[in-house]
N, C-alpha and C. Protein backbone atom coordinates (compact mmCIF):
# COMPACT_ATOMS: atom_id res chain seq x y z
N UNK A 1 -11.15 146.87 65.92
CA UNK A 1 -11.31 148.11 66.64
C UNK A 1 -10.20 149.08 66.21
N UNK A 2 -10.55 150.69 65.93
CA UNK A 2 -9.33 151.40 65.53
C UNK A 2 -9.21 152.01 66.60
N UNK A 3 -7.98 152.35 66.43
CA UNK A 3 -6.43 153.21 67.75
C UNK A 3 -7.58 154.08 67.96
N UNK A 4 -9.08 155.13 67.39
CA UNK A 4 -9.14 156.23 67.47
C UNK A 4 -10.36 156.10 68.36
N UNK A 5 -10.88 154.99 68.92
CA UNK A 5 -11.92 154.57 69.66
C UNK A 5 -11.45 154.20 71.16
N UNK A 6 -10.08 153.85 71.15
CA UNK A 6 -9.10 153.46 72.46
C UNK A 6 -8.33 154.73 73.14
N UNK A 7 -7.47 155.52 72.04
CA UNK A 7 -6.58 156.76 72.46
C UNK A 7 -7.19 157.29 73.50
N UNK A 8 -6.37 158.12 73.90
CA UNK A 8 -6.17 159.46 74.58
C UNK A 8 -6.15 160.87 74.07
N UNK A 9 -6.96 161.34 74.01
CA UNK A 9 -7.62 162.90 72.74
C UNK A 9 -7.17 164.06 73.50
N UNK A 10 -6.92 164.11 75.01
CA UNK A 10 -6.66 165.35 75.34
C UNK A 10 -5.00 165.33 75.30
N UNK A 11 -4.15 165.72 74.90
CA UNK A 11 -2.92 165.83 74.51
C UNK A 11 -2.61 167.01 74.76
N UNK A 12 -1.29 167.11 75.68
CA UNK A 12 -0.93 168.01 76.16
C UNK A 12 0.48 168.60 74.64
N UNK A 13 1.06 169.54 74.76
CA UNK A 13 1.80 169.55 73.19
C UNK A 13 2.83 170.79 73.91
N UNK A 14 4.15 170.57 73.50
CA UNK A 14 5.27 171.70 73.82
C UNK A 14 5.60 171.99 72.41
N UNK A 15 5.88 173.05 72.97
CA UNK A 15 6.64 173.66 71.31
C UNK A 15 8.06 173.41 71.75
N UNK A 16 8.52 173.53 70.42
CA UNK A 16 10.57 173.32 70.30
C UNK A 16 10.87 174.90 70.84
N UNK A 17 10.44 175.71 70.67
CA UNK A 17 11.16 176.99 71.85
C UNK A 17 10.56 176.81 73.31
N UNK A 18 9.68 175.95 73.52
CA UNK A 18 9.68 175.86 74.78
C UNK A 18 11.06 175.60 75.75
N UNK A 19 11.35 176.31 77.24
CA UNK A 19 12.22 176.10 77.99
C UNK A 19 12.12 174.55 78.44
N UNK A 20 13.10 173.85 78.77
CA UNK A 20 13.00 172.42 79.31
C UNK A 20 12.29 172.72 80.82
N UNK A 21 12.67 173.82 81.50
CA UNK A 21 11.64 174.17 82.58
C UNK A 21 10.39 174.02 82.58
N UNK A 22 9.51 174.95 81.44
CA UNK A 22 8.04 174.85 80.81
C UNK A 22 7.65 173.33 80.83
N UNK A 23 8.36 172.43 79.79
CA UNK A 23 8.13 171.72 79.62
C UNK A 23 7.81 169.91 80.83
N UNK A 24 9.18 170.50 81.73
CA UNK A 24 8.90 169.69 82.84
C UNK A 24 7.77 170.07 83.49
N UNK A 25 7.18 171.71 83.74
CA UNK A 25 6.16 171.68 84.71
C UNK A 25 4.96 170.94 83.85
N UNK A 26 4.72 171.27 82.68
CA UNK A 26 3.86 170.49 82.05
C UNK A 26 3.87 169.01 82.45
N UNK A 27 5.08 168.70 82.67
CA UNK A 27 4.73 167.26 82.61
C UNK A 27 4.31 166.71 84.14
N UNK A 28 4.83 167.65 84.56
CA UNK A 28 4.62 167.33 86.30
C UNK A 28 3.06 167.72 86.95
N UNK A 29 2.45 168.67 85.93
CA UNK A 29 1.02 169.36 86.38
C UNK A 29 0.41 168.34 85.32
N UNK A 30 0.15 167.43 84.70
CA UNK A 30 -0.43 166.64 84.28
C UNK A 30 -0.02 164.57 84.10
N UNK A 31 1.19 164.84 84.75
CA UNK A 31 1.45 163.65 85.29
C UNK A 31 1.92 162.40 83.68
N UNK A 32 2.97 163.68 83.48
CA UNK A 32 3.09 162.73 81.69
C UNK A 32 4.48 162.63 82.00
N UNK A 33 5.17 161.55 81.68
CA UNK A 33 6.43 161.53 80.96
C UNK A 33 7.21 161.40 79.31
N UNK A 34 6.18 161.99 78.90
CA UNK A 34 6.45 162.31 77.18
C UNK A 34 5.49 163.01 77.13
N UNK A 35 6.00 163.96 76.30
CA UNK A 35 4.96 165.31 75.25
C UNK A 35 5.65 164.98 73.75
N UNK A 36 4.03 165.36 73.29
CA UNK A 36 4.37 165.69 71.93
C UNK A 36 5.42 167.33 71.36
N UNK A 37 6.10 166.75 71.09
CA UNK A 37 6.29 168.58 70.40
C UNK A 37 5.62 168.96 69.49
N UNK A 38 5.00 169.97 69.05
CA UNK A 38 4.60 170.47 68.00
C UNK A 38 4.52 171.85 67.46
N UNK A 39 4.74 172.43 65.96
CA UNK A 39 4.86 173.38 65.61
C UNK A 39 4.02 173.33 64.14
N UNK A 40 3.11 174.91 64.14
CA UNK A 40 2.04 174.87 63.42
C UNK A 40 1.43 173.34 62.80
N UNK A 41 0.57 173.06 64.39
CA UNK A 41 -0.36 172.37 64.01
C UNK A 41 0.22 170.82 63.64
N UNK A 42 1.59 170.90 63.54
CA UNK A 42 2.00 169.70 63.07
C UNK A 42 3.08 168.64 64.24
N UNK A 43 3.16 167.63 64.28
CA UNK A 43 3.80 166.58 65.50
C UNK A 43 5.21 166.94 64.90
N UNK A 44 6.73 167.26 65.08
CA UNK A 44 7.93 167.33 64.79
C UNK A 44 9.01 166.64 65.79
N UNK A 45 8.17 166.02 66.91
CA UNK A 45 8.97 165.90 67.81
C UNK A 45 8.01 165.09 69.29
N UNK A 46 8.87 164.35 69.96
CA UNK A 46 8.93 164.21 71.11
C UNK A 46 9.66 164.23 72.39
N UNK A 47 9.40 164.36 73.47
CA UNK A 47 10.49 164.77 74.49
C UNK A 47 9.80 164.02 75.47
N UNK A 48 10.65 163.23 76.13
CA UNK A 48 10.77 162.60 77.35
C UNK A 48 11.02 162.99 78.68
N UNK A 49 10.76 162.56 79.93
CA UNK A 49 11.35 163.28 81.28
C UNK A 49 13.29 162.55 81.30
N UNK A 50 13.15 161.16 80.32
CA UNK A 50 14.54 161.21 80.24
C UNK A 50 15.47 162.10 79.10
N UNK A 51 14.86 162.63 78.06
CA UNK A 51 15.48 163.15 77.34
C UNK A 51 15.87 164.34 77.95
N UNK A 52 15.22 165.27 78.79
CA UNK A 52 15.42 165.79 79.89
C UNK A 52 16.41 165.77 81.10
N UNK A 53 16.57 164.94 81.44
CA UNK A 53 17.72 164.41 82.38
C UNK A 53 18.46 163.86 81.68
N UNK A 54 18.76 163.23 80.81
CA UNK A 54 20.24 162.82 80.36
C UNK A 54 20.45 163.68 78.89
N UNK A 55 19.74 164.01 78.27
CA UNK A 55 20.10 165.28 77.28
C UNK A 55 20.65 166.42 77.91
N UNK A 56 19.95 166.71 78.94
CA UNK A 56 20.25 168.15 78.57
C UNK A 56 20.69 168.24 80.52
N UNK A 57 19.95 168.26 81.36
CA UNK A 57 20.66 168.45 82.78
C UNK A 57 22.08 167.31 82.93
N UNK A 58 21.81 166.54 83.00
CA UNK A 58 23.04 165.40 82.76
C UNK A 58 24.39 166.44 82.13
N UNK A 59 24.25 167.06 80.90
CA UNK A 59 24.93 167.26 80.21
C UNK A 59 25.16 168.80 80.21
N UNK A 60 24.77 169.39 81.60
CA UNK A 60 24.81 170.86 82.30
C UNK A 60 24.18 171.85 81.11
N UNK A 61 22.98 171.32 80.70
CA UNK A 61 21.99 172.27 80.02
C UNK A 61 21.35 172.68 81.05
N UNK A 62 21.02 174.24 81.32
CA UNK A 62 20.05 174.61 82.31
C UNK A 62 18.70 174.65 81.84
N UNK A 63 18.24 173.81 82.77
CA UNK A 63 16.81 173.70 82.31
C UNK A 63 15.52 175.22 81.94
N UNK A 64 16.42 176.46 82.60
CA UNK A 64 15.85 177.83 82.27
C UNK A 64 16.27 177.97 80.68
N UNK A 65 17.42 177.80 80.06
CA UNK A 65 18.05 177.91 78.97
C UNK A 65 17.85 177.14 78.04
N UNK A 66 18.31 176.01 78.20
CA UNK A 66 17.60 175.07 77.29
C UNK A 66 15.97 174.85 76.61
N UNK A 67 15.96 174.15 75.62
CA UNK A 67 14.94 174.41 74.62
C UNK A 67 14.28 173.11 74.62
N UNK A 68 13.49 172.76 74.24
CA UNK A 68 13.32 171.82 73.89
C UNK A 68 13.68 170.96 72.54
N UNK A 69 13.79 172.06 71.60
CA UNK A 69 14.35 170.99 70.35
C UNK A 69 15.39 171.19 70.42
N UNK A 70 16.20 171.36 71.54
CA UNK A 70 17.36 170.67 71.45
C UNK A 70 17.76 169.17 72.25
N UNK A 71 16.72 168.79 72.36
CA UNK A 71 16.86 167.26 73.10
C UNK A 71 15.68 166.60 72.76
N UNK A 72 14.98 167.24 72.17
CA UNK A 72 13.89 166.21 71.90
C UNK A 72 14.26 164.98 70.66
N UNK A 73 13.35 163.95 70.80
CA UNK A 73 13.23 163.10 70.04
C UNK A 73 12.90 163.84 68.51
N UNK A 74 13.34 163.83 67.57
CA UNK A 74 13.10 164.32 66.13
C UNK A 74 12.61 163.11 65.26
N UNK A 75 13.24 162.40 65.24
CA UNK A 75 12.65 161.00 64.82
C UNK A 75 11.32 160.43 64.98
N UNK A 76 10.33 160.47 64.80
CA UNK A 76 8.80 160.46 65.47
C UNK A 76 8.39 159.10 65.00
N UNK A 77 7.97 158.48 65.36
CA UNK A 77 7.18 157.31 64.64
C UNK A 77 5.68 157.78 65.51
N UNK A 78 4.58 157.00 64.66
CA UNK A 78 2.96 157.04 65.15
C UNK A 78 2.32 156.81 64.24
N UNK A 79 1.27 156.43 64.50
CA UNK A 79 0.09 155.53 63.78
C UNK A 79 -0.97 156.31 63.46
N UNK A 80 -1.52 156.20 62.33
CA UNK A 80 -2.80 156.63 62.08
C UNK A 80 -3.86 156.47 62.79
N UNK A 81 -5.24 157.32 63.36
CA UNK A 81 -6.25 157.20 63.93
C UNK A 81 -7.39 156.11 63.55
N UNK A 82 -6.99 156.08 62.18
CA UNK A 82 -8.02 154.74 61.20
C UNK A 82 -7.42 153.60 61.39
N UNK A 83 -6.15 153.40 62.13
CA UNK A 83 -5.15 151.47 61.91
C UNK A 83 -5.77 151.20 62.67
N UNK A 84 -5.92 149.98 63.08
CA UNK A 84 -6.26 148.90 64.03
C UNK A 84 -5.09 149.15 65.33
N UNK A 85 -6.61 148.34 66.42
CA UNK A 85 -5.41 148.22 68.05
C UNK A 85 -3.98 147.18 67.66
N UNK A 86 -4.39 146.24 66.59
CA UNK A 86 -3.40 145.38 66.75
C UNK A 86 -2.81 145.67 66.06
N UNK A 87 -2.81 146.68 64.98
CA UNK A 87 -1.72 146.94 64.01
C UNK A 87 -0.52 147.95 65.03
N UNK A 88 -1.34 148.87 65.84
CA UNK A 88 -1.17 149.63 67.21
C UNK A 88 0.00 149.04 68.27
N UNK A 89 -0.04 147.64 68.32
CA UNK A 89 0.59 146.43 69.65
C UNK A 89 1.49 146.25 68.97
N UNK A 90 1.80 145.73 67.36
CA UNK A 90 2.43 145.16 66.43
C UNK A 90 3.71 146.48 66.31
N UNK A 91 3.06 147.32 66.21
CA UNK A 91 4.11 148.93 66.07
C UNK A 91 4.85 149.18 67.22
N UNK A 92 3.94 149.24 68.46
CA UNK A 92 5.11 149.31 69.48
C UNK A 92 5.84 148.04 69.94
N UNK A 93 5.77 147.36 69.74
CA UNK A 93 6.47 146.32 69.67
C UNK A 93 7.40 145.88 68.86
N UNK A 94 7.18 146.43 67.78
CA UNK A 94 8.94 146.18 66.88
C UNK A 94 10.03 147.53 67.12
N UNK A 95 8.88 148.22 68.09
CA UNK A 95 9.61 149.95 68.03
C UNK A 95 10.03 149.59 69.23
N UNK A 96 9.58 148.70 70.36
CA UNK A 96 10.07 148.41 71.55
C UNK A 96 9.88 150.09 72.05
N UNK A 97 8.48 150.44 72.00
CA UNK A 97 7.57 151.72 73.06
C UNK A 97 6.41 151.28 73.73
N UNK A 98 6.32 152.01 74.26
CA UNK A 98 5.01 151.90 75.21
C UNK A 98 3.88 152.83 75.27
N UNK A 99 4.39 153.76 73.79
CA UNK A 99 3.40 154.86 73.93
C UNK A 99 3.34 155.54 72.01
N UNK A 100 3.01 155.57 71.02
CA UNK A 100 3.02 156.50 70.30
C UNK A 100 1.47 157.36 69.72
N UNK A 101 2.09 158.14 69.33
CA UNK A 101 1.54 159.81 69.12
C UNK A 101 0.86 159.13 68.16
N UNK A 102 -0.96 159.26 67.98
CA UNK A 102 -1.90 159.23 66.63
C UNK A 102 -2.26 160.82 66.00
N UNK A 103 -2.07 160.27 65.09
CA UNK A 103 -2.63 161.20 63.96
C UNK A 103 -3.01 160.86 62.71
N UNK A 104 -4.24 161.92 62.68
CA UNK A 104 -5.22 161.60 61.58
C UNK A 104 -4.47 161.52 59.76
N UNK A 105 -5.26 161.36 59.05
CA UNK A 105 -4.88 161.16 57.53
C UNK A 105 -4.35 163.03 57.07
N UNK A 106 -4.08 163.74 57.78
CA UNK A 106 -3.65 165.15 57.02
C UNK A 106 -2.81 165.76 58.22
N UNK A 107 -1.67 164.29 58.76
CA UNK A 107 -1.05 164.29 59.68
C UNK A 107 -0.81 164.97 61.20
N UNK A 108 -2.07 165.42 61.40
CA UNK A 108 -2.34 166.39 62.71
C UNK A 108 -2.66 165.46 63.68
N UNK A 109 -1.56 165.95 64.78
CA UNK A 109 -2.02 165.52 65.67
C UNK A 109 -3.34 165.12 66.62
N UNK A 110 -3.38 163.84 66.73
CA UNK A 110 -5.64 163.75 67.59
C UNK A 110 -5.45 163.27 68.89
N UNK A 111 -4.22 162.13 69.30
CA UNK A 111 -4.19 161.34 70.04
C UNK A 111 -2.66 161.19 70.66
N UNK A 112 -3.17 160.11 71.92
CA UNK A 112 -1.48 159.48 71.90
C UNK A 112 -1.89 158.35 72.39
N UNK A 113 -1.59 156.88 72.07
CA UNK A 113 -1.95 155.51 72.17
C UNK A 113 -0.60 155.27 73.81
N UNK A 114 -1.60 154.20 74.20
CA UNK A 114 -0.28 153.86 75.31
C UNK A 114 -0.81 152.14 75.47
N UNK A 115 -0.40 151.44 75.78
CA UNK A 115 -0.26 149.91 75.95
C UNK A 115 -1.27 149.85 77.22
N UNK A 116 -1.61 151.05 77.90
CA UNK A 116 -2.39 151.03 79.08
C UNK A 116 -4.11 151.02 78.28
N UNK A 117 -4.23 151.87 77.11
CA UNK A 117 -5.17 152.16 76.44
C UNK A 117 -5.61 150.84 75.68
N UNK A 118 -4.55 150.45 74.76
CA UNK A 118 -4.59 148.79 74.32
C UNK A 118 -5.24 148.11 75.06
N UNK A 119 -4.85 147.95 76.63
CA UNK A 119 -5.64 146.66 76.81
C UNK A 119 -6.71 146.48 77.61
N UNK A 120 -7.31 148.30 77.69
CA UNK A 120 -8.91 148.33 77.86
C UNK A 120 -9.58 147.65 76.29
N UNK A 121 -9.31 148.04 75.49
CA UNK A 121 -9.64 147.28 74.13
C UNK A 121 -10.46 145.65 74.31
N UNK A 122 -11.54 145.75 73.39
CA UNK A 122 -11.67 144.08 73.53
C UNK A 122 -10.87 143.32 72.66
N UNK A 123 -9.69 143.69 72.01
CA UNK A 123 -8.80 142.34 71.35
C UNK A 123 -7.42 142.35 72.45
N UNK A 124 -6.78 141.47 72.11
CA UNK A 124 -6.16 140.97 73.18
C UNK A 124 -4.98 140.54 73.03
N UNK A 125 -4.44 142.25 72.62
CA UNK A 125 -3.09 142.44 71.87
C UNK A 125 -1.81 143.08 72.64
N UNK A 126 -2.40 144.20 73.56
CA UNK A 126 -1.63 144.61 74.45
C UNK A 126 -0.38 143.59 75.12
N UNK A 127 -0.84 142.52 75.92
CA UNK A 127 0.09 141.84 76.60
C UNK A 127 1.06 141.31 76.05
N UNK A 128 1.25 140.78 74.75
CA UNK A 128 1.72 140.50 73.76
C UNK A 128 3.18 141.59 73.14
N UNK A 129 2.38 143.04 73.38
CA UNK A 129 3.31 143.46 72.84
C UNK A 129 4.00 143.90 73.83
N UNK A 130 3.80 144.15 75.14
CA UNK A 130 4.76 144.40 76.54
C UNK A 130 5.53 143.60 76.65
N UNK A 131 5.26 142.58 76.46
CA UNK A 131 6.39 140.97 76.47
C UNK A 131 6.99 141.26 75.79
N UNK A 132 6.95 141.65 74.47
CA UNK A 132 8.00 141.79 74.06
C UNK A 132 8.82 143.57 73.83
N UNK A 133 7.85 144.24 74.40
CA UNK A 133 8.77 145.16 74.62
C UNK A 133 9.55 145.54 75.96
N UNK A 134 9.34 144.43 77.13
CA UNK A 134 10.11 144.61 78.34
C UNK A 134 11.42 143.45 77.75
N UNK A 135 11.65 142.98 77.05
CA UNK A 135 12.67 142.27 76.73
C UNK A 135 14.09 143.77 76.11
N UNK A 136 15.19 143.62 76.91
CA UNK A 136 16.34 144.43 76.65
C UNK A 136 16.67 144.43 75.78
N UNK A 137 17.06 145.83 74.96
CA UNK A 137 17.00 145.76 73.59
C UNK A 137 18.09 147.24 73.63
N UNK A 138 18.62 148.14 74.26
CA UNK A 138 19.56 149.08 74.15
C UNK A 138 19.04 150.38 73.59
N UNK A 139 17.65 150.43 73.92
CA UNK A 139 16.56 151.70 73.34
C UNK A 139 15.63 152.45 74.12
N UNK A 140 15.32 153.63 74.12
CA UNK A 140 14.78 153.93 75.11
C UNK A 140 13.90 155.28 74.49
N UNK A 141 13.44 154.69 73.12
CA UNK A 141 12.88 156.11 72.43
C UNK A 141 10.88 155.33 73.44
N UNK A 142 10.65 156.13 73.28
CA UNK A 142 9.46 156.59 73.93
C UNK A 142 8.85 155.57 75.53
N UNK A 143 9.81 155.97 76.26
CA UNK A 143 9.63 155.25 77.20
C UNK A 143 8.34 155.38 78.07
């Protein structure tokens, strides 16, 4: 089964000049704790409700002022829409996440996979990779 039959297609997306304000109501009027960032059309980024609180309020960024690419995740990992669920379980699991961003073969964003999506799936990969991504590991990229 591929990631692109399981995902999540409606994807909410902040831009890097977005205010960390913007960006929290987004996350709060759709009930997300990670957005994709993106700029023309392309994934550059992710941001967390913790990258948020310990980037930038933690660290007396005002959330009116502050930006988003200045705390977002830049580092992106995500899977193609054509890999497999288990290639999908196998990824967040050495990444120790619970969630990454799909995109198609001409790298645009389509999706975002979550371990919740996995294990509606009929293979039976999900649990597997929660086990081992609730094991402590000193990381906290896409929580």
């Amino acid at each position: 089964m591929n990631i692109s039959e399981v995902m999540t297609r409606d994807v909410r997306v902040a831009a890097p000049t977005d205010s960390l304000q913007s960006a929290a109501r987004l996350m709060d009027e759709y009930d997300f704790g990670l957005l994709p960032v993106g700029e023309n059309d392309r994934l550059i980024g992710m941001l967390s409700d913790r990258d948020i609180t310990i980037r930038a309020v933690a660290q007396g960024v005002s959330p009116l002022e502050g930006k988003v690419r200045d705390v977002m995740t830049s580092d992106v990992k995500y899977i193609h829409d054509d890999e497999s669920v288990e290639e999908a379980a196998r990824n967040m699991s050495d990444l120790q996440v619970r969630r990454l961003p799909v995109v198609d073969r001409d790298n645009r964003l389509v999706g975002i996979v979550s371990l919740g999506d996995l294990s509606l799936s009929e293979e039976d990969c999900a649990s597997a990779a929660l086990s081992s991504i609730s094991q402590p590991v000193g990381t906290d990229a896409y929580l």
